[in-house]
PDB file of N, CA and C in Angstrom:
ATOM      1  N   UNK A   1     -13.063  -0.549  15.012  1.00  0.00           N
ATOM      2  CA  UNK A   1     -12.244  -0.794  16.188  1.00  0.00           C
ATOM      3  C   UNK A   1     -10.792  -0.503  15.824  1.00  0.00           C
ATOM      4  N   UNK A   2     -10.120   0.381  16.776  1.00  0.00           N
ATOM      5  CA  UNK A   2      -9.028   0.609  16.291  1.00  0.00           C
ATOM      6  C   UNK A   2      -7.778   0.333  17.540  1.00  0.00           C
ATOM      7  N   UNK A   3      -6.931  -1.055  17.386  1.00  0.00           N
ATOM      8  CA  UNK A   3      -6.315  -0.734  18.703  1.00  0.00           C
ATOM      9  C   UNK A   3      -6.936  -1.593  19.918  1.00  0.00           C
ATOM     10  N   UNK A   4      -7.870  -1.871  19.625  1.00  0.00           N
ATOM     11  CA  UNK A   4      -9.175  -2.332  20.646  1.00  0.00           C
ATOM     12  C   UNK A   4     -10.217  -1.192  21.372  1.00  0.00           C
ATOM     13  N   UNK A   5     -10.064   0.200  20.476  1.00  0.00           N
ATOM     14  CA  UNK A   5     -10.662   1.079  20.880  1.00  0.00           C
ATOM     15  C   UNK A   5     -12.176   1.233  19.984  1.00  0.00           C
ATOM     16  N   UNK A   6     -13.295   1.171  20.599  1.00  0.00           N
ATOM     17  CA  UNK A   6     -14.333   1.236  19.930  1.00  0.00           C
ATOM     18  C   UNK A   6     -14.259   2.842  18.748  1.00  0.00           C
ATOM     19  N   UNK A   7     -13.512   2.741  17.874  1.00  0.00           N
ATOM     20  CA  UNK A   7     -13.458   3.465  17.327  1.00  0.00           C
ATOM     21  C   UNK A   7     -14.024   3.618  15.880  1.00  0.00           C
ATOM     22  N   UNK A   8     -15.329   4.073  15.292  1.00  0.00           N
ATOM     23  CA  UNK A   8     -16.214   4.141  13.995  1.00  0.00           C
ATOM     24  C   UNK A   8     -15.309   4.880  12.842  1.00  0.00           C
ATOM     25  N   UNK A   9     -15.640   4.450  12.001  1.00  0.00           N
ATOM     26  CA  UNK A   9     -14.626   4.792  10.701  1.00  0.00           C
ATOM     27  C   UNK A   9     -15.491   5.805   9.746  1.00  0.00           C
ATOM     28  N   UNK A  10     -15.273   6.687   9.837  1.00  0.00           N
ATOM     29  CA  UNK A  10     -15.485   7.858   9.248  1.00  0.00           C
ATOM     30  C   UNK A  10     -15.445   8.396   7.907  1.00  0.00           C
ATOM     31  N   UNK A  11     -15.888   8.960   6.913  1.00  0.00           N
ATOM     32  CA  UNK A  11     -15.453   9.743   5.933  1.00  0.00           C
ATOM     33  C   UNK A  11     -14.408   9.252   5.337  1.00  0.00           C
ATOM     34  N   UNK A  12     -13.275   9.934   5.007  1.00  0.00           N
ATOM     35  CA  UNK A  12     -11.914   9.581   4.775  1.00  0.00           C
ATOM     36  C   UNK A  12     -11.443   8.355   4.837  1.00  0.00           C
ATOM     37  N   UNK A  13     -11.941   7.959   6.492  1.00  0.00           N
ATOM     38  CA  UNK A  13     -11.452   6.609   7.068  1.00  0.00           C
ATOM     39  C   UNK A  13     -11.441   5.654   6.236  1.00  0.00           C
ATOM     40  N   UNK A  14     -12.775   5.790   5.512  1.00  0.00           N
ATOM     41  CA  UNK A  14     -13.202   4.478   4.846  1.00  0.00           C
ATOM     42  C   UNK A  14     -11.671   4.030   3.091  1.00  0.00           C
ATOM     43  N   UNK A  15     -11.750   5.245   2.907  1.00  0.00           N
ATOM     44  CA  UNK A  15     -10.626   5.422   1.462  1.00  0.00           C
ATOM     45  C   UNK A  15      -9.003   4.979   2.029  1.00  0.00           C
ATOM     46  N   UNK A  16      -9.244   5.862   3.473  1.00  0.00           N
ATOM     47  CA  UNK A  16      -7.411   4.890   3.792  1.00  0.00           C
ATOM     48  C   UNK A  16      -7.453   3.658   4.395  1.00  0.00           C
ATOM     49  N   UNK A  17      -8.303   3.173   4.703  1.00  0.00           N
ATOM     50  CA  UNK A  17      -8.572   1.488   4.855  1.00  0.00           C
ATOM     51  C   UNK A  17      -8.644   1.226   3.911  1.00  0.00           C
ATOM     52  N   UNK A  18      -9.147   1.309   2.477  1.00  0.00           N
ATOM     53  CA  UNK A  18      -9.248   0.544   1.425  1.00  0.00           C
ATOM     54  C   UNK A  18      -7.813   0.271   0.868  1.00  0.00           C
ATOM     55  N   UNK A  19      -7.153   2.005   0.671  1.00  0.00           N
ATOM     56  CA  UNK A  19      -5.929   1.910   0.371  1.00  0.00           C
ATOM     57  C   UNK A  19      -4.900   1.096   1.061  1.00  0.00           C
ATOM     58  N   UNK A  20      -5.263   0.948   2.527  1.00  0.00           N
ATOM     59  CA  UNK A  20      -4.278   0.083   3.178  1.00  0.00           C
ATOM     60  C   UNK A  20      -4.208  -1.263   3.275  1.00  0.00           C
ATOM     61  N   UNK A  21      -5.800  -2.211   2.618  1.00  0.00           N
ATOM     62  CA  UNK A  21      -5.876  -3.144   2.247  1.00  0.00           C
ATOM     63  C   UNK A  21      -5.643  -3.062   0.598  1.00  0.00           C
ATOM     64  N   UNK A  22      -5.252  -2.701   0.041  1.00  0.00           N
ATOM     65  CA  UNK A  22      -4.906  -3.305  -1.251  1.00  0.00           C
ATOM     66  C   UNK A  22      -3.521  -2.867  -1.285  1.00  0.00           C
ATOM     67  N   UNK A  23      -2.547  -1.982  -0.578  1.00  0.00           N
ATOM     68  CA  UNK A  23      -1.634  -2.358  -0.740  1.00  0.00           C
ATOM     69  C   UNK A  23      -0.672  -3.030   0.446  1.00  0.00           C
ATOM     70  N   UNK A  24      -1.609  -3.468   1.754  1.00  0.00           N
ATOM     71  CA  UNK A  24      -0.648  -4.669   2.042  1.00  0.00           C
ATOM     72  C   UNK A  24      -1.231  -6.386   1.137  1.00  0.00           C
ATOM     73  N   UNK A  25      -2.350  -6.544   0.458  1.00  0.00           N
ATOM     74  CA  UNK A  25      -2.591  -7.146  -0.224  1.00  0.00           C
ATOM     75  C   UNK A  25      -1.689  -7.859  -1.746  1.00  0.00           C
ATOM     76  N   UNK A  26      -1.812  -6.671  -2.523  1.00  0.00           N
ATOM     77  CA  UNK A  26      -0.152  -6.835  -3.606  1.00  0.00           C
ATOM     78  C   UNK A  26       0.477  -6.664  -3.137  1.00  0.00           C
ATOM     79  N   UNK A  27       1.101  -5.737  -2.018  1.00  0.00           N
ATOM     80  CA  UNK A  27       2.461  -5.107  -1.777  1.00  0.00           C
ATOM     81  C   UNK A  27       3.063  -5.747  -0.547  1.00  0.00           C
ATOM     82  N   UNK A  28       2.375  -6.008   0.804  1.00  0.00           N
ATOM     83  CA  UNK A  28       2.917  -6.720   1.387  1.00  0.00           C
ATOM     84  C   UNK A  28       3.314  -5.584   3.114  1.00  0.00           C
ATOM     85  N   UNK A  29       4.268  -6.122   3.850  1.00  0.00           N
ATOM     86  CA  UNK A  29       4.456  -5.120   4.894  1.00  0.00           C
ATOM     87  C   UNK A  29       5.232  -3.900   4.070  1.00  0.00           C
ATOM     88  N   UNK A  30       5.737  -3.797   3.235  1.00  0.00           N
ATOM     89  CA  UNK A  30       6.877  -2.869   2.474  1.00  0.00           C
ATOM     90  C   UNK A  30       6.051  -1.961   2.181  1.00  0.00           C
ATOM     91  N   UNK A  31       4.997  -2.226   1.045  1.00  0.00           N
ATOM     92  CA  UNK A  31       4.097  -1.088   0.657  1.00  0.00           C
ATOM     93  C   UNK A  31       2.496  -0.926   1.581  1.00  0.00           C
ATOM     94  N   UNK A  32       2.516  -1.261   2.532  1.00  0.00           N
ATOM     95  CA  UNK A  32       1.698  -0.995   3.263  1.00  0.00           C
ATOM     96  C   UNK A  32       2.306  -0.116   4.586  1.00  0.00           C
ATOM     97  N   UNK A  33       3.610   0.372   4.634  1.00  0.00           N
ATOM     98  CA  UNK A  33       4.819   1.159   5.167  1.00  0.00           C
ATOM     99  C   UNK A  33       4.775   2.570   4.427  1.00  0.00           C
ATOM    100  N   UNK A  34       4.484   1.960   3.220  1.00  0.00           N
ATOM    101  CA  UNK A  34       4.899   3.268   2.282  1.00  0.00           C
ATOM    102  C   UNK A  34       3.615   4.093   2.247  1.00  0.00           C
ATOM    103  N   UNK A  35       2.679   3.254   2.445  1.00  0.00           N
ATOM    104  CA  UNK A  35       1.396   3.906   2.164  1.00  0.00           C
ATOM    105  C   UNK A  35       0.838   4.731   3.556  1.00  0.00           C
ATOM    106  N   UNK A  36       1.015   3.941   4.627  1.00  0.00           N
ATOM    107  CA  UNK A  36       0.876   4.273   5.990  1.00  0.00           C
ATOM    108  C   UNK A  36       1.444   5.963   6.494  1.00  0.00           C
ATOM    109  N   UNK A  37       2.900   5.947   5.652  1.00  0.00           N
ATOM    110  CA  UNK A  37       4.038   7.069   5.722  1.00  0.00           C
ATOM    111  C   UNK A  37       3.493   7.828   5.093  1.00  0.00           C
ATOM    112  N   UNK A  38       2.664   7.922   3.562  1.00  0.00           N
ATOM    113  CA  UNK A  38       2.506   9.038   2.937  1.00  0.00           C
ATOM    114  C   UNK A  38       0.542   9.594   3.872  1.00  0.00           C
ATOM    115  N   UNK A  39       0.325   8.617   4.116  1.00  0.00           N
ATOM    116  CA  UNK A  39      -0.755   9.173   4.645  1.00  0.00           C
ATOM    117  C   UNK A  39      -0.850  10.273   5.704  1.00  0.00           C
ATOM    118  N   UNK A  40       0.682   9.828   6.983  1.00  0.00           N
ATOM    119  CA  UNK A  40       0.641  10.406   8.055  1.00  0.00           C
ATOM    120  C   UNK A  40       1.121  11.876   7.533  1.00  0.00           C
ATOM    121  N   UNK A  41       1.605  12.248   6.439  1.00  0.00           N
ATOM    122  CA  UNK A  41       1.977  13.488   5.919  1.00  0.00           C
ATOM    123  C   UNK A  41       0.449  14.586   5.891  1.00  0.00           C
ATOM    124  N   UNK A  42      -0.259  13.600   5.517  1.00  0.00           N
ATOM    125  CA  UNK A  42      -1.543  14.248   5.318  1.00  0.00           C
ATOM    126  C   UNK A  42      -2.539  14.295   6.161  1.00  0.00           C
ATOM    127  N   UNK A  43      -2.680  13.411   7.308  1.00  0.00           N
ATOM    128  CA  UNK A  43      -3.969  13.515   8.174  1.00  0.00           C
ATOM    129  C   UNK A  43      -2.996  13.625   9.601  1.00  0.00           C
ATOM    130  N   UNK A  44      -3.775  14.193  10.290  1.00  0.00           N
ATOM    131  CA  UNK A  44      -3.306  14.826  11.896  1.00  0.00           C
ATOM    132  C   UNK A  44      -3.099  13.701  12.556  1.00  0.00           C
ATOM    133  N   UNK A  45      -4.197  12.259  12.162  1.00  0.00           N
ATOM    134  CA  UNK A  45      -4.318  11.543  13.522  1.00  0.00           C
ATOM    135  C   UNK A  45      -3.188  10.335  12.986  1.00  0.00           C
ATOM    136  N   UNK A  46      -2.105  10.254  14.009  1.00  0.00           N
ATOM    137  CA  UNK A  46      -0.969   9.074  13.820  1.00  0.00           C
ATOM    138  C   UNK A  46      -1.732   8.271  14.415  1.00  0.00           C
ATOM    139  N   UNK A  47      -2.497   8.326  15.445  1.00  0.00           N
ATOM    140  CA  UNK A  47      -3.130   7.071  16.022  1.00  0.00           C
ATOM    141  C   UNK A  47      -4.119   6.138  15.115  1.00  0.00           C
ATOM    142  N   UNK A  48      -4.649   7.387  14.591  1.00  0.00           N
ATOM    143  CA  UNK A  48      -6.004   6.614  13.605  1.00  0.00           C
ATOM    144  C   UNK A  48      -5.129   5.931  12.039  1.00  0.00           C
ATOM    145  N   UNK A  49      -4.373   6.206  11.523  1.00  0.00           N
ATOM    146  CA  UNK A  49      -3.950   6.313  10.652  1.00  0.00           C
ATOM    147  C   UNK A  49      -2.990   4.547  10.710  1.00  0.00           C
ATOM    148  N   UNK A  50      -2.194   4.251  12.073  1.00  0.00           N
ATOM    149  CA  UNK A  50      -1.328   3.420  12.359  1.00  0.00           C
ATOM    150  C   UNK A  50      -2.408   2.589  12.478  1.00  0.00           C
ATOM    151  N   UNK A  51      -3.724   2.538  13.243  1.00  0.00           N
ATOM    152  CA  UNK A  51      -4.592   1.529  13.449  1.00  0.00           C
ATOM    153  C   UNK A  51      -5.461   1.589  12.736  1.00  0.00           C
ATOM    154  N   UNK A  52      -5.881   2.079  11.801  1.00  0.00           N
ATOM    155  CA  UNK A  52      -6.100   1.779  10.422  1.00  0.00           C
ATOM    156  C   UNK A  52      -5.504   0.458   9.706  1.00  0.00           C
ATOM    157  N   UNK A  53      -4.279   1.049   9.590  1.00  0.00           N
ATOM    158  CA  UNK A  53      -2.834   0.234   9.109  1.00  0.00           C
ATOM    159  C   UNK A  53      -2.699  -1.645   9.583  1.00  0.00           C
ATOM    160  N   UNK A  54      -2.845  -1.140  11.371  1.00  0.00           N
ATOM    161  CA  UNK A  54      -2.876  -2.618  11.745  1.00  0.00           C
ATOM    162  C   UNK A  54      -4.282  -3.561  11.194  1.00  0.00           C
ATOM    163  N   UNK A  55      -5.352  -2.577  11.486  1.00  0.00           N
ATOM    164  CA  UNK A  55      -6.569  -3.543  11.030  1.00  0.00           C
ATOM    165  C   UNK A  55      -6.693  -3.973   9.369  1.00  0.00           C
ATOM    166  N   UNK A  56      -6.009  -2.941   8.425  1.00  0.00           N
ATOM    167  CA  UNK A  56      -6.219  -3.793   7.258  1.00  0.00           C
ATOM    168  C   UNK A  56      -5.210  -4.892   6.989  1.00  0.00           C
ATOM    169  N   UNK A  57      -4.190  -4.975   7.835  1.00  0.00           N
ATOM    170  CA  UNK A  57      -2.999  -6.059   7.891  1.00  0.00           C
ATOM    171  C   UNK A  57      -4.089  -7.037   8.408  1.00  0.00           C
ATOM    172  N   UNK A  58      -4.123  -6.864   9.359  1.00  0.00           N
ATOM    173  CA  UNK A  58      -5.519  -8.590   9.790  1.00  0.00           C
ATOM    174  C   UNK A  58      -6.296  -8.598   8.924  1.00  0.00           C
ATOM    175  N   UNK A  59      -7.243  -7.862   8.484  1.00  0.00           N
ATOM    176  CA  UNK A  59      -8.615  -8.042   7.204  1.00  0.00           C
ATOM    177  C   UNK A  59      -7.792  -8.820   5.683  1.00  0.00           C
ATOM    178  N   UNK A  60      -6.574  -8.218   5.854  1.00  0.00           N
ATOM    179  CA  UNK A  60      -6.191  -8.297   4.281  1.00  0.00           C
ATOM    180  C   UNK A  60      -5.261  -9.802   4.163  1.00  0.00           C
ATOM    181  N   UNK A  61      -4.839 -10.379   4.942  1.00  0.00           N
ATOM    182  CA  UNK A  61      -3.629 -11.375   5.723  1.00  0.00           C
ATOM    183  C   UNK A  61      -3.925 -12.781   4.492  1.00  0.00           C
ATOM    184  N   UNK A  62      -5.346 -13.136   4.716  1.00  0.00           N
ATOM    185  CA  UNK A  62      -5.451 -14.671   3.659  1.00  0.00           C
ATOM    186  C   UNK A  62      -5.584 -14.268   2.391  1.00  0.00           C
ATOM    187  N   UNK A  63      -5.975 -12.728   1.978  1.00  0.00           N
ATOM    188  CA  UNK A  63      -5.903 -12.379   0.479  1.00  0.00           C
ATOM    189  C   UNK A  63      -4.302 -12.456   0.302  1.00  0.00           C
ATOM    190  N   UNK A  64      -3.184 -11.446   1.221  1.00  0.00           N
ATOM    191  CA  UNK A  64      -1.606 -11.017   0.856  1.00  0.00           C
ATOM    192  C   UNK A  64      -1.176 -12.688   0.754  1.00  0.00           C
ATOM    193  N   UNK A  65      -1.648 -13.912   1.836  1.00  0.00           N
ATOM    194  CA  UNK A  65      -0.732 -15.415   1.412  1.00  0.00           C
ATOM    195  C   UNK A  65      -1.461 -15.881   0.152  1.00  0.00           C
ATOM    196  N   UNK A  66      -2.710 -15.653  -0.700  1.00  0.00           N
ATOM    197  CA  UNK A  66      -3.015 -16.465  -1.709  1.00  0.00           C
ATOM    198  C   UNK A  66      -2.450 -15.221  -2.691  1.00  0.00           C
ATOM    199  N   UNK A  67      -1.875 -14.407  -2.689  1.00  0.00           N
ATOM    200  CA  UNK A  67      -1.103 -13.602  -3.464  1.00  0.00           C
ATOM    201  C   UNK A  67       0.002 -13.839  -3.918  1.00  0.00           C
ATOM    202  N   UNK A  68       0.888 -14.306  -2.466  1.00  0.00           N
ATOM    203  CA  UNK A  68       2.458 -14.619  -2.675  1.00  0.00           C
ATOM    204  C   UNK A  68       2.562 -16.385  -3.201  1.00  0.00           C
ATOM    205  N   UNK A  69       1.033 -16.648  -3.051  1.00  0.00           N
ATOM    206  CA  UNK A  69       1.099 -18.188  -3.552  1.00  0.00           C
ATOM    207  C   UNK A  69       0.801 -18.190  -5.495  1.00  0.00           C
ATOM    208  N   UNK A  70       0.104 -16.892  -5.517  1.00  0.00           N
ATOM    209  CA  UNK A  70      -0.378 -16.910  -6.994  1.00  0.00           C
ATOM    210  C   UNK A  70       0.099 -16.064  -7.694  1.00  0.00           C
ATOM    211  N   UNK A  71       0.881 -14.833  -7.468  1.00  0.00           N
ATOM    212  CA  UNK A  71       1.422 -13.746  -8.360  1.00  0.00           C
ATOM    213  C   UNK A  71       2.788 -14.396  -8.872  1.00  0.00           C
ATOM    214  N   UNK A  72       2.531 -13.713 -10.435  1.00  0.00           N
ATOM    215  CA  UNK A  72       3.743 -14.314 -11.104  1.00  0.00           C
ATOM    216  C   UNK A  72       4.654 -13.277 -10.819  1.00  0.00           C
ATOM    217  N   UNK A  73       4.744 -11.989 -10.902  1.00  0.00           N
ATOM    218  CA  UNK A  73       5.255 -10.772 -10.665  1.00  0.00           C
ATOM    219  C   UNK A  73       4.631 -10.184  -8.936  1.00  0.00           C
ATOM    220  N   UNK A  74       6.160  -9.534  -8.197  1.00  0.00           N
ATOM    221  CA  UNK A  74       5.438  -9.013  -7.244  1.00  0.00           C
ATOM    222  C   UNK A  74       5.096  -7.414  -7.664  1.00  0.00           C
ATOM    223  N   UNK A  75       4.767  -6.880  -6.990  1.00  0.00           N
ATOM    224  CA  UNK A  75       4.381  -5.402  -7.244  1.00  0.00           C
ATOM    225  C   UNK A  75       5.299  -4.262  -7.625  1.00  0.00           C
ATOM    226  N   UNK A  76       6.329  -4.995  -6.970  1.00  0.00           N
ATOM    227  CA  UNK A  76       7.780  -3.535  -7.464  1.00  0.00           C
ATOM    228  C   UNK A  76       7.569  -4.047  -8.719  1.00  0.00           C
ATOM    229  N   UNK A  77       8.221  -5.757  -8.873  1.00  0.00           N
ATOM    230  CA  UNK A  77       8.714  -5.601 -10.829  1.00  0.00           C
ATOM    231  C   UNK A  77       7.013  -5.436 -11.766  1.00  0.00           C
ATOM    232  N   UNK A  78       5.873  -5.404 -11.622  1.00  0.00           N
ATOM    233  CA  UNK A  78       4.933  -4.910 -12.410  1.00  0.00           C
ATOM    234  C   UNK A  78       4.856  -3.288 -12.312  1.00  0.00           C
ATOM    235  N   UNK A  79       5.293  -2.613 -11.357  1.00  0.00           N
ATOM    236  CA  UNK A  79       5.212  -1.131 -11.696  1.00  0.00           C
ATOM    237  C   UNK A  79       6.866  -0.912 -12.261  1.00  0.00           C
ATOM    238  N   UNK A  80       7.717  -1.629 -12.171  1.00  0.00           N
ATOM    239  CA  UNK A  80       9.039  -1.658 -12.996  1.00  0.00           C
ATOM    240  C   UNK A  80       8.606  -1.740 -14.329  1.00  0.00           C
ATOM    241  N   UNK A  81       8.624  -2.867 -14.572  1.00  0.00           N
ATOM    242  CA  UNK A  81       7.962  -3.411 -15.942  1.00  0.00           C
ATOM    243  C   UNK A  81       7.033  -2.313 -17.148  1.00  0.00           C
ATOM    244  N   UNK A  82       5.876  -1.799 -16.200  1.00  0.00           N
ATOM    245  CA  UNK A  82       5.039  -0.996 -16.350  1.00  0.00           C
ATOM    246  C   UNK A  82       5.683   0.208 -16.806  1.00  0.00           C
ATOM    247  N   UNK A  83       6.952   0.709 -16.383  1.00  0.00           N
ATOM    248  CA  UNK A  83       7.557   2.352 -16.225  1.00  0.00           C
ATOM    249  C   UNK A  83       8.352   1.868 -17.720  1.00  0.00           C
ATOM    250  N   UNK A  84       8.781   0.466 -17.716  1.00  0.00           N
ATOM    251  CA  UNK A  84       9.609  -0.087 -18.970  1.00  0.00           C
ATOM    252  C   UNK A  84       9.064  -0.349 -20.277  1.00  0.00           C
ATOM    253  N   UNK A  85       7.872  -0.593 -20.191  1.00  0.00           N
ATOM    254  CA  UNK A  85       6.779  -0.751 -20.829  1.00  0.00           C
ATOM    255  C   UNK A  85       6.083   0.350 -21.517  1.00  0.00           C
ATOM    256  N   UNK A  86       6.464   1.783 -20.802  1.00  0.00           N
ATOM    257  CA  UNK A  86       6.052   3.043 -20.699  1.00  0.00           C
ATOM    258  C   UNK A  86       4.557   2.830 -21.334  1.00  0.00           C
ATOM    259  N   UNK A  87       3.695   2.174 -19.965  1.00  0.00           N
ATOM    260  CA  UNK A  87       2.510   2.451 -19.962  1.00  0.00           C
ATOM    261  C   UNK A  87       2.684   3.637 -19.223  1.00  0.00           C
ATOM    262  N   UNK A  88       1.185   4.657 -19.744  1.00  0.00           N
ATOM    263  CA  UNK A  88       1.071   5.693 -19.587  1.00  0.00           C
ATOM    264  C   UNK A  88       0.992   6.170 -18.448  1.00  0.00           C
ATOM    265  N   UNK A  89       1.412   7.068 -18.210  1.00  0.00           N
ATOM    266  CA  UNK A  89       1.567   7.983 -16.657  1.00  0.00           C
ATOM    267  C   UNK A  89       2.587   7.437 -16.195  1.00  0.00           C
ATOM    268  N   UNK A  90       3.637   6.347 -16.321  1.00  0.00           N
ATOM    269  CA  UNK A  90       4.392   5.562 -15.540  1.00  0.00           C
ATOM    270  C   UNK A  90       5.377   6.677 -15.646  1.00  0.00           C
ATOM    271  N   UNK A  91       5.556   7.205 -16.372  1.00  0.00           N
ATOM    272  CA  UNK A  91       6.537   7.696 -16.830  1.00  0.00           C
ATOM    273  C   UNK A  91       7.371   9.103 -15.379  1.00  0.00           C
ATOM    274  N   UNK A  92       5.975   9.298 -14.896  1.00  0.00           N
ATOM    275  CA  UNK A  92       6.233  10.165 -13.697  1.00  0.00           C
ATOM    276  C   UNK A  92       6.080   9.787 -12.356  1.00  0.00           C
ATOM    277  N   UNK A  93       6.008   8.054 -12.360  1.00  0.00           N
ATOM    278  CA  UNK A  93       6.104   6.984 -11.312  1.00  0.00           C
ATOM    279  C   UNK A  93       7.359   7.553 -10.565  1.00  0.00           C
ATOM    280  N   UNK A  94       7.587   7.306  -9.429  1.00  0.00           N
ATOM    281  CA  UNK A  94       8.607   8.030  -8.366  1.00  0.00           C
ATOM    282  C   UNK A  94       9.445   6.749  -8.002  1.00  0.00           C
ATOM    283  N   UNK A  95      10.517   6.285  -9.030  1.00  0.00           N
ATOM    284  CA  UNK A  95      11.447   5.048  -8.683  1.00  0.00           C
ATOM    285  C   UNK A  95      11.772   5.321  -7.373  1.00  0.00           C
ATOM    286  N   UNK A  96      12.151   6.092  -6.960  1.00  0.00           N
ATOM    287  CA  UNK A  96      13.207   5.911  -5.454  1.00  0.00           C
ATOM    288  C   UNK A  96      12.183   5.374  -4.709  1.00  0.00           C
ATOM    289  N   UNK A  97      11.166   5.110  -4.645  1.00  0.00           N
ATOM    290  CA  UNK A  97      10.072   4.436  -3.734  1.00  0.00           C
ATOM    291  C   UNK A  97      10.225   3.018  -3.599  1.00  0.00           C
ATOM    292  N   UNK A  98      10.845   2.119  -5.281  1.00  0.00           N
ATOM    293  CA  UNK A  98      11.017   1.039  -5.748  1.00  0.00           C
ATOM    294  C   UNK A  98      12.209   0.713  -4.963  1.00  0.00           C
ATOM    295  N   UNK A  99      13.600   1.628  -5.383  1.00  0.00           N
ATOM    296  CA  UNK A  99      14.957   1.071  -4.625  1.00  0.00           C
ATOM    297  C   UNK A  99      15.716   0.424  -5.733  1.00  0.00           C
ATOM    298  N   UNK A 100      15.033   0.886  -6.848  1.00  0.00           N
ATOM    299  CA  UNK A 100      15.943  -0.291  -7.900  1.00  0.00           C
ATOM    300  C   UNK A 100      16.628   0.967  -9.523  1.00  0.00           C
ATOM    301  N   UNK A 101      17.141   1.064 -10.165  1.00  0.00           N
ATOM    302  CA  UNK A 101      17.496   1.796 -11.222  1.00  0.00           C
ATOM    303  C   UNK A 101      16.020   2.043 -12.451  1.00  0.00           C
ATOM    304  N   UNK A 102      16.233   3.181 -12.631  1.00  0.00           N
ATOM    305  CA  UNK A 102      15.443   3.242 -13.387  1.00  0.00           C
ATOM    306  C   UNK A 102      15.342   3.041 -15.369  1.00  0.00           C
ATOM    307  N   UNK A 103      14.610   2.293 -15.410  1.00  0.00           N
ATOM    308  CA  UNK A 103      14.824   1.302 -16.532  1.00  0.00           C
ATOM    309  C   UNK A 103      14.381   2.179 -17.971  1.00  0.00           C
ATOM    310  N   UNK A 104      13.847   3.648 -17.562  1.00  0.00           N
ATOM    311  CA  UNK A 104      13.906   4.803 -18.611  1.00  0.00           C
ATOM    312  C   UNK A 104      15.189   5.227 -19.068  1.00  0.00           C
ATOM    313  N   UNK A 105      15.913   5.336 -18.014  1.00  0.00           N
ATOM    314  CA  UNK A 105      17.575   5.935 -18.266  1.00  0.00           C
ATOM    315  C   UNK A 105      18.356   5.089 -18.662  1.00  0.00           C
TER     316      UNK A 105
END
């Protein structure tokens, strides 16, 4: 259901719902923005894509509050940390996404 439109989730569908529940889950409305944005670059449908978006915000809602009740780190400073840490691949992590200086330089 998308919207309140009897709408079946498809192929693809199923991978950007997942993606859109795990990152409004760690990430919150911020990275579930970011994720929403890079998607619409890639698939035609803004409709399917935005209501996607809204339904994993409701599915995902009591996991994202026992998150902000239990994470010691939110998600920017563990992929900060992570790039500081220079666990691997971080290294070509895309700071300007973060908003904060990058802790390589």
């Amino acid at each position: 259901m998308i919207k309140g439109d009897p709408y079946a989730i498809v192929g693809q569908d199923h991978l950007i719902r997942n993606a859109h529940i795990c990152a409004f889950t760690l990430g919150n409305e911020r990275w579930l923005k970011i994720l929403t944005d890079s998607w619409l670059q890639k698939v035609a449908s803004k409709y399917v894509v935005e209501g996607i978006a809204e339904d994993a915000r409701n599915v995902a809602q009591s996991e994202r509050e026992w998150v902000e009740k239990n994470a010691k780190f939110t998600l920017d400073e563990v992929l900060i940390r992570a790039r500081k840490d220079k666990v691997a691949d971080m290294e070509r992590w895309p700071t300007d996404i973060l908003g904060l200086d990058d802790p390589l330089k």
